[in-house]
Protein backbone atom coordinates (compact mmCIF):
# COMPACT_ATOMS: atom_id res chain seq x y z
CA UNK A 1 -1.61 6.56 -1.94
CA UNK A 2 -3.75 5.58 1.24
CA UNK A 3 -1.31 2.64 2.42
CA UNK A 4 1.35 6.05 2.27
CA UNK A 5 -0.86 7.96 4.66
CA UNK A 6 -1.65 4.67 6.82
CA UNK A 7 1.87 4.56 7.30
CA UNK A 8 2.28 7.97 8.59
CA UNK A 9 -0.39 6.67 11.02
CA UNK A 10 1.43 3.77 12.01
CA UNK A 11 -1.29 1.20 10.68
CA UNK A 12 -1.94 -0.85 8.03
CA UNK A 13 -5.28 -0.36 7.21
CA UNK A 14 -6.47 1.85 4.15
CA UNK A 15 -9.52 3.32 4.55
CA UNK A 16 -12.77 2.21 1.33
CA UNK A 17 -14.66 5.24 2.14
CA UNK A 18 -14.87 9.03 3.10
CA UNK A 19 -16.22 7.94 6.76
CA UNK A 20 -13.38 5.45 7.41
CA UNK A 21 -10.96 8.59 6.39
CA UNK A 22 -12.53 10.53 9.34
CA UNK A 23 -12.47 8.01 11.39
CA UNK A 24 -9.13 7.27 10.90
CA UNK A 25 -8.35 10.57 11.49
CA UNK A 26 -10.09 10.74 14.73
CA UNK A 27 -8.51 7.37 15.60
CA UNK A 28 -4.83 8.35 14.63
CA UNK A 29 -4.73 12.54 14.59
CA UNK A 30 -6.54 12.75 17.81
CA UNK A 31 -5.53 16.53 18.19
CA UNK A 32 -5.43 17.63 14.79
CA UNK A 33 -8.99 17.67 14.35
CA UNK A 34 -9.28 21.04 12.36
CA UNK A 35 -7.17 19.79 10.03
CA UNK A 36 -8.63 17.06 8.57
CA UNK A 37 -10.67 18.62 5.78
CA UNK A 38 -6.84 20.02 4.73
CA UNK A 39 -5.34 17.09 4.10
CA UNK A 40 -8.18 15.31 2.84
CA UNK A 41 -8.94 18.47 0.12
CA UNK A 42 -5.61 18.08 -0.54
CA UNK A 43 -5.41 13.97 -1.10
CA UNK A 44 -8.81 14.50 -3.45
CA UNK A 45 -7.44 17.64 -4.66
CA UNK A 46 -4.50 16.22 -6.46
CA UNK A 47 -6.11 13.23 -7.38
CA UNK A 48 -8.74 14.95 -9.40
CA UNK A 49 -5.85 16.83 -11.19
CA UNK A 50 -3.90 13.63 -11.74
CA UNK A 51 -6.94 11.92 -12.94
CA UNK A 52 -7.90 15.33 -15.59
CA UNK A 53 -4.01 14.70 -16.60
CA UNK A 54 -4.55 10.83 -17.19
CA UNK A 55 -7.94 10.80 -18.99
CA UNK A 56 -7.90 14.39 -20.95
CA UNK A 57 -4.33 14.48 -21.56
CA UNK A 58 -3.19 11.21 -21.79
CA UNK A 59 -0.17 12.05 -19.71
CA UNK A 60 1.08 8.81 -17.70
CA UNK A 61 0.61 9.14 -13.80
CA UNK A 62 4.78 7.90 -13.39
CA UNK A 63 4.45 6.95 -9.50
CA UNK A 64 1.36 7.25 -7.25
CA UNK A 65 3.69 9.14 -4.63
CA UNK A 66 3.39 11.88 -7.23
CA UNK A 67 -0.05 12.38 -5.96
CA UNK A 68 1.39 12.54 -2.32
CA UNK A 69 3.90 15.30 -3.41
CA UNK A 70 1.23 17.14 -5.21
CA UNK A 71 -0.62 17.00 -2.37
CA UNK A 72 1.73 18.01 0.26
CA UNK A 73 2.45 20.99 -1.63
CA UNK A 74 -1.18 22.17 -1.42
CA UNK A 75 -1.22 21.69 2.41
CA UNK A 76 2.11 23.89 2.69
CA UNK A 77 0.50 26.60 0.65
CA UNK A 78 -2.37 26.47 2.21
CA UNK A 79 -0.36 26.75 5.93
CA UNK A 80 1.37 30.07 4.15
CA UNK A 81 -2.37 31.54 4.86
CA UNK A 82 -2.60 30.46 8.35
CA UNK A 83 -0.88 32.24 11.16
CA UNK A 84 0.60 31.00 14.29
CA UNK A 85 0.86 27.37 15.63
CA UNK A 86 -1.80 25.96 12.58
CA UNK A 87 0.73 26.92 10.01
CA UNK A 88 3.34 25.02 12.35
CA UNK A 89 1.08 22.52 12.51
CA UNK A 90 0.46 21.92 8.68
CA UNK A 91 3.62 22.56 7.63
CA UNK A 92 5.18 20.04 10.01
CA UNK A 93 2.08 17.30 9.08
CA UNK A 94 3.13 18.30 5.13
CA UNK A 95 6.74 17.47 5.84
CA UNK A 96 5.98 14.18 7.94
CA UNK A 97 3.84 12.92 4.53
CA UNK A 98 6.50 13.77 2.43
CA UNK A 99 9.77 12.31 4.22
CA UNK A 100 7.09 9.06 4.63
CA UNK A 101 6.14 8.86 0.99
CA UNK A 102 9.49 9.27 0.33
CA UNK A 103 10.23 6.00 2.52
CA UNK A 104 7.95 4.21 0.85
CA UNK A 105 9.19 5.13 -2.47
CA UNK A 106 12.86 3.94 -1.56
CA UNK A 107 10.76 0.58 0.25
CA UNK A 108 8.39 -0.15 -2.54
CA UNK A 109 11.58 0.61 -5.68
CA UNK A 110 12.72 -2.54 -7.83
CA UNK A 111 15.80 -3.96 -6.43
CA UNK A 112 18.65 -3.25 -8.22
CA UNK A 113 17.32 -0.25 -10.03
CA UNK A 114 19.00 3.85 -9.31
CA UNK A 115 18.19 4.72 -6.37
């Protein structure tokens, strides 16, 4: 899930704790500061929910860009509350994640398989 993000940033490194997320955020999303406790609510958001599926349901997780989709769908809603250029803003950063997780997903898929 954080390699998807990284390469939204353009880089390749994935980040081992909560300060190296805000400091890739300051690194890469320079003028997007206000956002950054969106779209990391949202990444911990829908991995919490995915994880209650997993352990307490013992539903199978299917494809880590799941977590991405989930996760992109909470920043949209969340821009539906904002007015103005921030819901631009999130709604164009939730679209970016998406079409890139959706990259990866064709990048990382078995050759050979249905794409």
């Amino acid at each position: 899930m954080w390699r998807t993000v990284g390469c939204m940033l353009r880089t390749d490194r994935c980040p081992n704790n909560i300060w190296q997320i805000f400091s890739w955020c300051y690194s890469f999303l320079t003028d997007g500061e206000k956002f950054y406790n969106f779209g990391l609510a949202a990444l911990c958001w829908a991995m919490w929910n995915f994880r209650n599926r997993t352990t307490f349901e013992f539903k199978k997780l299917g494809s880590p860009f799941n977590v991405i989709y989930v996760a992109c769908g909470y920043i949209t809603y969340w821009a539906g509350l904002m007015r103005g250029e921030d819901h631009e803003a999130m709604e164009r950063g939730a679209k970016m994640l998406t079409i890139n997780a959706s990259n990866m997903m064709h990048i990382c898929a078995a050759p050979g398989g249905n794409n």
